[in-house]
PDB file of N, CA and C in Angstrom:
ATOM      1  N   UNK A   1      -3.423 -50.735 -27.036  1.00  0.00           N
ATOM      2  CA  UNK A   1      -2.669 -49.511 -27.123  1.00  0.00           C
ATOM      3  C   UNK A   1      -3.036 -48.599 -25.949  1.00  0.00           C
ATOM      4  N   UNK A   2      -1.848 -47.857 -25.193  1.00  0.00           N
ATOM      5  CA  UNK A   2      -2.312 -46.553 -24.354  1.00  0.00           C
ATOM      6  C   UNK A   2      -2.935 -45.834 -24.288  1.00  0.00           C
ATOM      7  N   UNK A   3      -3.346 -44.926 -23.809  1.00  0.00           N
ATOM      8  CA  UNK A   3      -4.108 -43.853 -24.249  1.00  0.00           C
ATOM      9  C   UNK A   3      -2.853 -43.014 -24.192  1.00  0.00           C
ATOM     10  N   UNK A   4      -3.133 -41.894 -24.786  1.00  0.00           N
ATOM     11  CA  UNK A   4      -1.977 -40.700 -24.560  1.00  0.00           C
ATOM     12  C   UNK A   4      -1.263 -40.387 -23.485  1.00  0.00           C
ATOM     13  N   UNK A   5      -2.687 -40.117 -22.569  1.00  0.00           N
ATOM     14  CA  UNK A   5      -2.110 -39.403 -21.179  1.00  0.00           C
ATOM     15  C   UNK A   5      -1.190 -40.490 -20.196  1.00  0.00           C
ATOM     16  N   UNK A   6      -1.525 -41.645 -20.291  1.00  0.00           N
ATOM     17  CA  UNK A   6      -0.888 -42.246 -19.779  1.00  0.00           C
ATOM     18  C   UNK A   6       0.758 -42.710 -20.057  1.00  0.00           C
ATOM     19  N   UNK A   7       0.523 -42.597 -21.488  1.00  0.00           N
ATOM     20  CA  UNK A   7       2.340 -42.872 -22.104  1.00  0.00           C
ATOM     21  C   UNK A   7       2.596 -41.283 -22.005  1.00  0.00           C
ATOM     22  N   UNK A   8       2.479 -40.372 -21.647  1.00  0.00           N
ATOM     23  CA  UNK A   8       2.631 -39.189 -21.325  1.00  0.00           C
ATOM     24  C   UNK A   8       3.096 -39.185 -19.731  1.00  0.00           C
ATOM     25  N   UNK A   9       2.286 -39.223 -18.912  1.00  0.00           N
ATOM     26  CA  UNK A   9       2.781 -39.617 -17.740  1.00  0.00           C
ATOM     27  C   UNK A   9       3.937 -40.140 -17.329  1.00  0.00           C
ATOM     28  N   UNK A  10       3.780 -41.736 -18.220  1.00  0.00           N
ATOM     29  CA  UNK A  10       4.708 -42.736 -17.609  1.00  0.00           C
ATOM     30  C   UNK A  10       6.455 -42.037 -18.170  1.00  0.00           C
ATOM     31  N   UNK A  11       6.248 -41.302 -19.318  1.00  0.00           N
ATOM     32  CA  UNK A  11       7.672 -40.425 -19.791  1.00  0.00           C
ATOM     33  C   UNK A  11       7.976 -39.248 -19.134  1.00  0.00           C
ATOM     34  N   UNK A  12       6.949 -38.541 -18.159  1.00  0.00           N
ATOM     35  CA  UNK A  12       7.395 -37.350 -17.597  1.00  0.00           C
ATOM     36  C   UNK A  12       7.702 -37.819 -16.069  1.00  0.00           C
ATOM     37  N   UNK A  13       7.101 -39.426 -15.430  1.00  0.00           N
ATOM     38  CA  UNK A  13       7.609 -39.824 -14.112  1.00  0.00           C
ATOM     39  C   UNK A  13       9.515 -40.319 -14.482  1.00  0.00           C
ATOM     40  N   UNK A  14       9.958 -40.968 -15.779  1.00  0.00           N
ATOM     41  CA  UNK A  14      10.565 -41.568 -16.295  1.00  0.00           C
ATOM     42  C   UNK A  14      11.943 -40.213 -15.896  1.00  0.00           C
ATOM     43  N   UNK A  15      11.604 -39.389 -16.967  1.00  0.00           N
ATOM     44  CA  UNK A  15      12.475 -37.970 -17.007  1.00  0.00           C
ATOM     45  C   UNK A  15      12.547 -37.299 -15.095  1.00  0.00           C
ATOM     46  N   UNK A  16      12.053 -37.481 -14.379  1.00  0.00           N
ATOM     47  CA  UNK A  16      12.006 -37.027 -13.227  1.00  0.00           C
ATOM     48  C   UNK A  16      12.615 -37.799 -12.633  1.00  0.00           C
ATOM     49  N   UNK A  17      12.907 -38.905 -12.726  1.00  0.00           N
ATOM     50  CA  UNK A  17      13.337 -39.897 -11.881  1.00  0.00           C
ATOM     51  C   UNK A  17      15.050 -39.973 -12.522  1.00  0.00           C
ATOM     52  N   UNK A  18      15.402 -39.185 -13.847  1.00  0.00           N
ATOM     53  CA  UNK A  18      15.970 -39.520 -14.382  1.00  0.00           C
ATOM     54  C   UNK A  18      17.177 -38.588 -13.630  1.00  0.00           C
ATOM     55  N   UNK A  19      16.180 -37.529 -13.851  1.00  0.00           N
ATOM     56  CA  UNK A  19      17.259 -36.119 -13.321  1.00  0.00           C
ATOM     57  C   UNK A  19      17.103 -35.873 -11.737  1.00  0.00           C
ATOM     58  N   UNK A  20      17.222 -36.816 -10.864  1.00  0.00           N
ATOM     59  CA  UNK A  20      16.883 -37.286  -9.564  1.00  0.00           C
ATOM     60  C   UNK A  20      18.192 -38.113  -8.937  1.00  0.00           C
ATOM     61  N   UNK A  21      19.043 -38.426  -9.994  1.00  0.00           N
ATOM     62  CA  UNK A  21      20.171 -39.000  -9.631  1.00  0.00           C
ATOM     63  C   UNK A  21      21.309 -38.679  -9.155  1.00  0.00           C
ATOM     64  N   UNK A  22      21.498 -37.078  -9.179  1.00  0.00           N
ATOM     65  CA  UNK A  22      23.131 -36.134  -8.791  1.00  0.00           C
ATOM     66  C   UNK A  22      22.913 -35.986  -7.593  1.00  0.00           C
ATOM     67  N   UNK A  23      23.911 -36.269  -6.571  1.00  0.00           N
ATOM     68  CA  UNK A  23      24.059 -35.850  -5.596  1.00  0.00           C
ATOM     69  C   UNK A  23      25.425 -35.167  -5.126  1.00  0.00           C
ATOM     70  N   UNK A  24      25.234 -34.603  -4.389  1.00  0.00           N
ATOM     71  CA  UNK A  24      26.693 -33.689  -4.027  1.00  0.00           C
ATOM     72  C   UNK A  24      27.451 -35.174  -3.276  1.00  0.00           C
ATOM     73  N   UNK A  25      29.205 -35.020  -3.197  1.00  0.00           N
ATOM     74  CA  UNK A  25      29.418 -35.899  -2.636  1.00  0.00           C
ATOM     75  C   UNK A  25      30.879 -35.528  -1.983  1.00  0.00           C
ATOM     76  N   UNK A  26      31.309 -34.116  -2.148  1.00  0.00           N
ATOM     77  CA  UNK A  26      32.008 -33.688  -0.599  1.00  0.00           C
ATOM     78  C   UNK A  26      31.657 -32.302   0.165  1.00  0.00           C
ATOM     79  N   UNK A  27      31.810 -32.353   0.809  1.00  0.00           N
ATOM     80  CA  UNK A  27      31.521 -30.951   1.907  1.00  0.00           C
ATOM     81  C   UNK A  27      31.600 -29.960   1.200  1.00  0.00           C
ATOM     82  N   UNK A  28      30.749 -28.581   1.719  1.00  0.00           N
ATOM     83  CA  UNK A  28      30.882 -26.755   0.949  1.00  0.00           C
ATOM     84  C   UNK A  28      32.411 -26.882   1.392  1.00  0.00           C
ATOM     85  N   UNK A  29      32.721 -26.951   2.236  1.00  0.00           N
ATOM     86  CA  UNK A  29      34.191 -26.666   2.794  1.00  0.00           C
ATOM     87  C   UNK A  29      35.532 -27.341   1.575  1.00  0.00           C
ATOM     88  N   UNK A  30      34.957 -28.098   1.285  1.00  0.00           N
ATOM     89  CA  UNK A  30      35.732 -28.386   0.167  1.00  0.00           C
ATOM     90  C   UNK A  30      36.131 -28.112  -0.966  1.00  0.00           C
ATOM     91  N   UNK A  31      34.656 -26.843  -1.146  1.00  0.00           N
ATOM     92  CA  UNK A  31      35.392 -26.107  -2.395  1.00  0.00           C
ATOM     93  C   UNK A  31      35.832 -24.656  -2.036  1.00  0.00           C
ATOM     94  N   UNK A  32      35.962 -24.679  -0.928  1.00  0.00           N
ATOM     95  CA  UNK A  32      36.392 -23.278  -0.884  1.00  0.00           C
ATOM     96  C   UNK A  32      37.935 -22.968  -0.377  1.00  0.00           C
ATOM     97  N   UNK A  33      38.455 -21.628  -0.498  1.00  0.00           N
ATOM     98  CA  UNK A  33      39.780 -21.904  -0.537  1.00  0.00           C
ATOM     99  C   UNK A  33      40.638 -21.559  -1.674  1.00  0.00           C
ATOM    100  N   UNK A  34      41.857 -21.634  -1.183  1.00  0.00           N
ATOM    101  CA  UNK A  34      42.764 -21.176  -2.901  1.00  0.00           C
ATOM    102  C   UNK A  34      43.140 -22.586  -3.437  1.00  0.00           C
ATOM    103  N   UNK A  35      42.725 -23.807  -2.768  1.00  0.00           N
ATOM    104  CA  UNK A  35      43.259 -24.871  -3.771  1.00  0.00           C
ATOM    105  C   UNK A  35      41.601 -25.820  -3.614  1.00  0.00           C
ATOM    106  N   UNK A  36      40.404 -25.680  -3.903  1.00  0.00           N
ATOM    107  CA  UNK A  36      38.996 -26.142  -3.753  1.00  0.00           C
ATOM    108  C   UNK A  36      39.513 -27.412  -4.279  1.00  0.00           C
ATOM    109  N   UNK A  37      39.135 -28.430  -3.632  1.00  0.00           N
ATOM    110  CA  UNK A  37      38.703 -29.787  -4.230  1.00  0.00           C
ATOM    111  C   UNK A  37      37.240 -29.755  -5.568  1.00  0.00           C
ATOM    112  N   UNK A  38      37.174 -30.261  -6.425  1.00  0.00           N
ATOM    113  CA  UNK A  38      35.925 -30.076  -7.236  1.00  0.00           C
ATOM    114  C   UNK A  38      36.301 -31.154  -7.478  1.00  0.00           C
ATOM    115  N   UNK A  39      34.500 -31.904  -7.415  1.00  0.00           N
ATOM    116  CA  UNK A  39      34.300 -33.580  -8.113  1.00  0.00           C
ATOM    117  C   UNK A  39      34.278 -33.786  -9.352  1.00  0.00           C
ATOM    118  N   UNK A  40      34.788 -34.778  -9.799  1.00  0.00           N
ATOM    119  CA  UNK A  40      35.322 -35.369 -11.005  1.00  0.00           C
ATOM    120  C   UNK A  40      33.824 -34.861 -12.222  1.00  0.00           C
ATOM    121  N   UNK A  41      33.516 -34.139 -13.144  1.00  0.00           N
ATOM    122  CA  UNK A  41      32.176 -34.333 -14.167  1.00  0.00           C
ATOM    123  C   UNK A  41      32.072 -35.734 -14.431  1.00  0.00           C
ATOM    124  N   UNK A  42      30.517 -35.820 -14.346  1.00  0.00           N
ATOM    125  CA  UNK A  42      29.648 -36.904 -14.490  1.00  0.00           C
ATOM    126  C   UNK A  42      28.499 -36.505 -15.477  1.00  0.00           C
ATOM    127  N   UNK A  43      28.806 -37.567 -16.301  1.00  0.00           N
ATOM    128  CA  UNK A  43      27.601 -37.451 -17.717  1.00  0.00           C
ATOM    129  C   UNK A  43      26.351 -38.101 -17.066  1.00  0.00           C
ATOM    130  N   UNK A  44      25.482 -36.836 -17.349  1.00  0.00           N
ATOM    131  CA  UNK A  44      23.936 -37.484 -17.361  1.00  0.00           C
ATOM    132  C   UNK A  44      23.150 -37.634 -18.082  1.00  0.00           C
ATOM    133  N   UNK A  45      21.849 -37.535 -18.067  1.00  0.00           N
ATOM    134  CA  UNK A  45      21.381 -37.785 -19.561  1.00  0.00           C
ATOM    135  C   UNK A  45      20.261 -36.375 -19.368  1.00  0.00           C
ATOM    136  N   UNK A  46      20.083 -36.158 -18.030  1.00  0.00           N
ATOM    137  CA  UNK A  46      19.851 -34.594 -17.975  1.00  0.00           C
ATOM    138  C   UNK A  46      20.356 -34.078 -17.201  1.00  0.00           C
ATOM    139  N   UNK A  47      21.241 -32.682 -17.699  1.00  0.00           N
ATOM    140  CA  UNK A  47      21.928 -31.759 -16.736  1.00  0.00           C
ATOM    141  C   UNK A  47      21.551 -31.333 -15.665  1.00  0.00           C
ATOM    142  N   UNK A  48      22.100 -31.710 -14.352  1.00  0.00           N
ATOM    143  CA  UNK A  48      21.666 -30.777 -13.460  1.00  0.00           C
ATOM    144  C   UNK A  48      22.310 -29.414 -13.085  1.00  0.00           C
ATOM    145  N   UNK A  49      20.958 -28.180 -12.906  1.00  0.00           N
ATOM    146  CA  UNK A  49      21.135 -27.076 -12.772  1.00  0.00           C
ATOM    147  C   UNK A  49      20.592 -26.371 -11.887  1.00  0.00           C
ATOM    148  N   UNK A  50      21.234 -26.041 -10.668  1.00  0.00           N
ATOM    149  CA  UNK A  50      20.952 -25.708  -9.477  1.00  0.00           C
ATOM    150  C   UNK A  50      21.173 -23.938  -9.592  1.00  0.00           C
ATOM    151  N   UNK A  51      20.122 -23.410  -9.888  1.00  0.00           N
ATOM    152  CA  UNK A  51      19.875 -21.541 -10.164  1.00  0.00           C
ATOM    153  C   UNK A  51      19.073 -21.265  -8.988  1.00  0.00           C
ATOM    154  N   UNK A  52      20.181 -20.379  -8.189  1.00  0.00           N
ATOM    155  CA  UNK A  52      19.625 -19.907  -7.256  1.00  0.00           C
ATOM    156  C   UNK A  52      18.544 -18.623  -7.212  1.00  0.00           C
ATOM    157  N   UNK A  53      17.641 -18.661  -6.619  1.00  0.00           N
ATOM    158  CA  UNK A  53      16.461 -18.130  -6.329  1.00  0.00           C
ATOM    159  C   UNK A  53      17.180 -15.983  -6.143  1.00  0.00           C
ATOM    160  N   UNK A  54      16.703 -15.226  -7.443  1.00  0.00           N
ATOM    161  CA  UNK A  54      17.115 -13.785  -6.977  1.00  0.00           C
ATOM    162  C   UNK A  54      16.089 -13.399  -5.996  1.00  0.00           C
ATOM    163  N   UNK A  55      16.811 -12.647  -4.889  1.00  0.00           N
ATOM    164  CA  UNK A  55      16.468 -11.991  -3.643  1.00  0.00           C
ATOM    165  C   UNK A  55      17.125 -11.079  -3.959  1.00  0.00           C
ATOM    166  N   UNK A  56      15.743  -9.898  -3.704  1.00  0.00           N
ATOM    167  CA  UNK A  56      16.502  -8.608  -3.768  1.00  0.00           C
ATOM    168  C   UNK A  56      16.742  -7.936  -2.380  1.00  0.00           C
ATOM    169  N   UNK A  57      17.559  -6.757  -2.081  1.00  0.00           N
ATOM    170  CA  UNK A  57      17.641  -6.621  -0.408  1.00  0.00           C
ATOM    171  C   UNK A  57      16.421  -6.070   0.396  1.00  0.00           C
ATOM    172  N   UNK A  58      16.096  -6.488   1.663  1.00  0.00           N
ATOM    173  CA  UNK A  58      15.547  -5.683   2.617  1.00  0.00           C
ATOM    174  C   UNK A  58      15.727  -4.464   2.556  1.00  0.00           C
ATOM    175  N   UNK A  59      14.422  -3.346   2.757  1.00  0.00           N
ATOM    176  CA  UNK A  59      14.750  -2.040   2.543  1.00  0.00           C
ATOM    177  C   UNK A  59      15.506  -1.327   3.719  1.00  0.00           C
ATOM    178  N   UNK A  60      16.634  -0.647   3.098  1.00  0.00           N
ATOM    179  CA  UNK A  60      18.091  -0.784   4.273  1.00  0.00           C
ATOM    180  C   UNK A  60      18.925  -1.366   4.396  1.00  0.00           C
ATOM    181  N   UNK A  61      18.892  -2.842   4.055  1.00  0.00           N
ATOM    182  CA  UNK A  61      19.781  -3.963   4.164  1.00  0.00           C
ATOM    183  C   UNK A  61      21.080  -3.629   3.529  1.00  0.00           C
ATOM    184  N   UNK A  62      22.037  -4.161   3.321  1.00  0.00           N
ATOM    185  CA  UNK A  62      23.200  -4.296   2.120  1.00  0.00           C
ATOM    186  C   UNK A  62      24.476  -5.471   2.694  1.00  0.00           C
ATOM    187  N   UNK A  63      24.172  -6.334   1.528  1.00  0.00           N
ATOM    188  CA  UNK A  63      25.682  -6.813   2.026  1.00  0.00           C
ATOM    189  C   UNK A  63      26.812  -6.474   2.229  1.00  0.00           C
ATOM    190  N   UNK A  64      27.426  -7.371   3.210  1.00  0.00           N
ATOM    191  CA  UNK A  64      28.353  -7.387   3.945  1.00  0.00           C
ATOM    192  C   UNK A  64      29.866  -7.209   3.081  1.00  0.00           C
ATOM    193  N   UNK A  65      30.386  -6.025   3.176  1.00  0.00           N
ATOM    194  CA  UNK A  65      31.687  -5.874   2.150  1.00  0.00           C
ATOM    195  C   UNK A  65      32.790  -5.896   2.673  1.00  0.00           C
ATOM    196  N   UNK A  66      33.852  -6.744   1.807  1.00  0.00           N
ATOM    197  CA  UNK A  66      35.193  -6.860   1.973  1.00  0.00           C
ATOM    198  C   UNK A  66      36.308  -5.903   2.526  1.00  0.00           C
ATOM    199  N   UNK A  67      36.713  -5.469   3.759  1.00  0.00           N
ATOM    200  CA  UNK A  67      37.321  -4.594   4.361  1.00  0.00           C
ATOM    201  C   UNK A  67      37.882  -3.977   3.447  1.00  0.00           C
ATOM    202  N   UNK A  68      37.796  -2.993   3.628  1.00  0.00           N
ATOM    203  CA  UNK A  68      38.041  -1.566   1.976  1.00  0.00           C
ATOM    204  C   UNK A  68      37.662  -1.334   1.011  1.00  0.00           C
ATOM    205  N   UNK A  69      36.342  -2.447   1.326  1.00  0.00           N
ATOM    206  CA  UNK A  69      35.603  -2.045  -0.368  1.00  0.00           C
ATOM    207  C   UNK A  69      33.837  -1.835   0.626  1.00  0.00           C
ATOM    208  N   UNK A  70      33.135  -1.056  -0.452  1.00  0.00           N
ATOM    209  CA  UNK A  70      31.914  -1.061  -0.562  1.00  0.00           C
ATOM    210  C   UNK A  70      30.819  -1.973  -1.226  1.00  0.00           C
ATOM    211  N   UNK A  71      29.695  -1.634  -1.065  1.00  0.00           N
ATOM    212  CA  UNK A  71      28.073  -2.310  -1.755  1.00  0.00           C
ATOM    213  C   UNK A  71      27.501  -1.395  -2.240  1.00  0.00           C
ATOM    214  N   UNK A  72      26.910  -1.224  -3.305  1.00  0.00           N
ATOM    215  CA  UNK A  72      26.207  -0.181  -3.798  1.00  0.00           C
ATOM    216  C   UNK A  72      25.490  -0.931  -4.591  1.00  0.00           C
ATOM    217  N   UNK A  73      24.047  -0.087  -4.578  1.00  0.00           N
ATOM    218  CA  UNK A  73      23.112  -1.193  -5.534  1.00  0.00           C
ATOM    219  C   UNK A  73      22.707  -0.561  -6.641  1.00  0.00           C
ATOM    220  N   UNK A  74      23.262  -1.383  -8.235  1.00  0.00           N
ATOM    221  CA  UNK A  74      23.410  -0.803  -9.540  1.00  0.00           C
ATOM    222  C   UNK A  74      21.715  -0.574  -9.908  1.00  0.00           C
ATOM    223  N   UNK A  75      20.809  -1.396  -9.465  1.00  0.00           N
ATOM    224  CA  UNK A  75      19.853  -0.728 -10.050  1.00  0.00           C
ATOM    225  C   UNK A  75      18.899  -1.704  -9.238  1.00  0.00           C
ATOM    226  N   UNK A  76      17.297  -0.897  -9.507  1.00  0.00           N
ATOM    227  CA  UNK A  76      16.476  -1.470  -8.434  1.00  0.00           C
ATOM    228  C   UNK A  76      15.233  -1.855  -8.966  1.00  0.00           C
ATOM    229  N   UNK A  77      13.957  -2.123  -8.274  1.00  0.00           N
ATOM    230  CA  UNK A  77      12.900  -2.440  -8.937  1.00  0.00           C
ATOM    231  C   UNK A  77      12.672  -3.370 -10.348  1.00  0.00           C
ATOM    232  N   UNK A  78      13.705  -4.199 -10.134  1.00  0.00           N
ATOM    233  CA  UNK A  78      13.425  -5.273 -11.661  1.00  0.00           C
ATOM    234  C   UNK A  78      13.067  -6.561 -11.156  1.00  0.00           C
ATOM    235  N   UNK A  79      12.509  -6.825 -12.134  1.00  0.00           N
ATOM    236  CA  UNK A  79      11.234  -8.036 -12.237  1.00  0.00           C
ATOM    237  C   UNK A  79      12.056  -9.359 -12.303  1.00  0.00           C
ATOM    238  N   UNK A  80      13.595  -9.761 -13.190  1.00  0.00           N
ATOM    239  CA  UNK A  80      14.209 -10.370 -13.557  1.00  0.00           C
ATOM    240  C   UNK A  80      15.551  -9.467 -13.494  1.00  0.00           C
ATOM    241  N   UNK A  81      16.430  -9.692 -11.695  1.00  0.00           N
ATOM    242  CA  UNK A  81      17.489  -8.760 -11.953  1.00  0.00           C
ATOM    243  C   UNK A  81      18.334  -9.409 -12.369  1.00  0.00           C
ATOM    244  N   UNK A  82      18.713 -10.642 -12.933  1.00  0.00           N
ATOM    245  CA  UNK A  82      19.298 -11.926 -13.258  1.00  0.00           C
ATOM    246  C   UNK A  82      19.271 -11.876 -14.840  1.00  0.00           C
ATOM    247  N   UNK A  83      18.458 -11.391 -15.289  1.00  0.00           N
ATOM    248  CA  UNK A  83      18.749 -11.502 -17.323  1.00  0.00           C
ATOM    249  C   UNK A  83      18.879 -10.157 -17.640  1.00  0.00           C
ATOM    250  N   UNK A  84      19.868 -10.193 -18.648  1.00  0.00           N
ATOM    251  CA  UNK A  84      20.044  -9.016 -19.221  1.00  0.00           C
ATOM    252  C   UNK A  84      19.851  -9.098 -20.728  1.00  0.00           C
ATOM    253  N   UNK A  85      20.099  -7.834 -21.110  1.00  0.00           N
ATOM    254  CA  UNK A  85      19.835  -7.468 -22.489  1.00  0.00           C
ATOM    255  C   UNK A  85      21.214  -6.680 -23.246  1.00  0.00           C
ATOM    256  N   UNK A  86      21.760  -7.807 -23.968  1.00  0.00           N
ATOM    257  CA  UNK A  86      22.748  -7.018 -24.366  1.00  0.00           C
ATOM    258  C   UNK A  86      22.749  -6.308 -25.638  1.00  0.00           C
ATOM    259  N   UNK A  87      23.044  -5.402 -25.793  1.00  0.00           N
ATOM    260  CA  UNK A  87      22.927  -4.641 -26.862  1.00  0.00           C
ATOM    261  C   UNK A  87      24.201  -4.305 -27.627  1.00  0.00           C
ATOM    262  N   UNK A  88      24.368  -4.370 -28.993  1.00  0.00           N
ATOM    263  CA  UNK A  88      25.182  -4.622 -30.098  1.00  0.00           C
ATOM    264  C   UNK A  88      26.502  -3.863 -29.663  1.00  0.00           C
ATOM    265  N   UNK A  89      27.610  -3.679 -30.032  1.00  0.00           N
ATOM    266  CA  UNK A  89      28.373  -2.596 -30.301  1.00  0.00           C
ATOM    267  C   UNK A  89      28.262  -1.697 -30.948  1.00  0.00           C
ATOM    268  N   UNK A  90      28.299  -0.260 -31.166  1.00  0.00           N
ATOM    269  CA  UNK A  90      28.003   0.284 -31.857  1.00  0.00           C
ATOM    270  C   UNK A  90      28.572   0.408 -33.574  1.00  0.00           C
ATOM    271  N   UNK A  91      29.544   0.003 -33.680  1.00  0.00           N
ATOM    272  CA  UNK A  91      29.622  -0.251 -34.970  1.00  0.00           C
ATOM    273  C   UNK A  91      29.716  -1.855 -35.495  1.00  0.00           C
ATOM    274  N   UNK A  92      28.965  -2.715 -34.808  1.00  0.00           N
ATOM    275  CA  UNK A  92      28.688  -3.791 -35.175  1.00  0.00           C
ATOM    276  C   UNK A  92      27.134  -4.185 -35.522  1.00  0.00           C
ATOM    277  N   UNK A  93      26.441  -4.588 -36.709  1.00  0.00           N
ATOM    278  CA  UNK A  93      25.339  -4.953 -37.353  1.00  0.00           C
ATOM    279  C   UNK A  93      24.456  -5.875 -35.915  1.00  0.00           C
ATOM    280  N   UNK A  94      23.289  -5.335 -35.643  1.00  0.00           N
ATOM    281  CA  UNK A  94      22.583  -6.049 -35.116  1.00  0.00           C
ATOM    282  C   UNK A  94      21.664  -7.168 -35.739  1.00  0.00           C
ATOM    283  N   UNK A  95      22.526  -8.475 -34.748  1.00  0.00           N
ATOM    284  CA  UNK A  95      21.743  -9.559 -35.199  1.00  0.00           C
ATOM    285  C   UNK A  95      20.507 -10.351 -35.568  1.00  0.00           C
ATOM    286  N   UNK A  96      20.330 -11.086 -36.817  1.00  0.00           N
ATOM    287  CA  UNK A  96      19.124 -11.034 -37.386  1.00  0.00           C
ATOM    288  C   UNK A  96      18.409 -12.136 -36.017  1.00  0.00           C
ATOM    289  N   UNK A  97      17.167 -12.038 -36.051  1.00  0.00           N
ATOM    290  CA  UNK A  97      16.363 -12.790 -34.696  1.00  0.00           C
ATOM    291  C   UNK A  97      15.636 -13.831 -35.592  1.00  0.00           C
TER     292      UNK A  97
END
């Protein structure tokens, strides 16, 4: 019989190798546009999820805005500016946790 760590191992090299299989397979240029090509969904056995890294701006910085519109930055100094907290409606019962 194994020891633990090792049938432990050999299932977490297993799962890595598993979700190691998606690859992109046409150009950025391809999805962009008013008619984007997008590749056919492919079942895996783990989802891949590509979450891009939050960067907050250089002090001064601001992106680059759409001729007639502005950038303004809704709020600053957060730890996680990416999750929010939504809070009930007001005449709707807040949900049990």
């Amino acid at each position: 019989m194994r020891p633990r760590s090792s049938s432990a191992l050999i299932g977490a090299v297993v799962l890595a190798l598993a979700a190691c299989g998606e690859m992109a397979t046409l150009p950025i240029s391809a999805g962009i546009g008013p008619k984007p090509t997008l590749p056919a969904p492919q079942r895996t056995l783990i989802p891949t999820v590509n979450i891009a890294p939050a960067k907050g701006w250089l002090p001064g910085a601001m992106p680059q805005a759409a001729p007639g519109t502005r950038v303004n930055a809704f709020a600053s100094g957060l730890d996680h500016p990416r999750w929010l907290f939504v809070l009930p409606k007001p005449d709707e019962p807040e949900p049990n946790k």
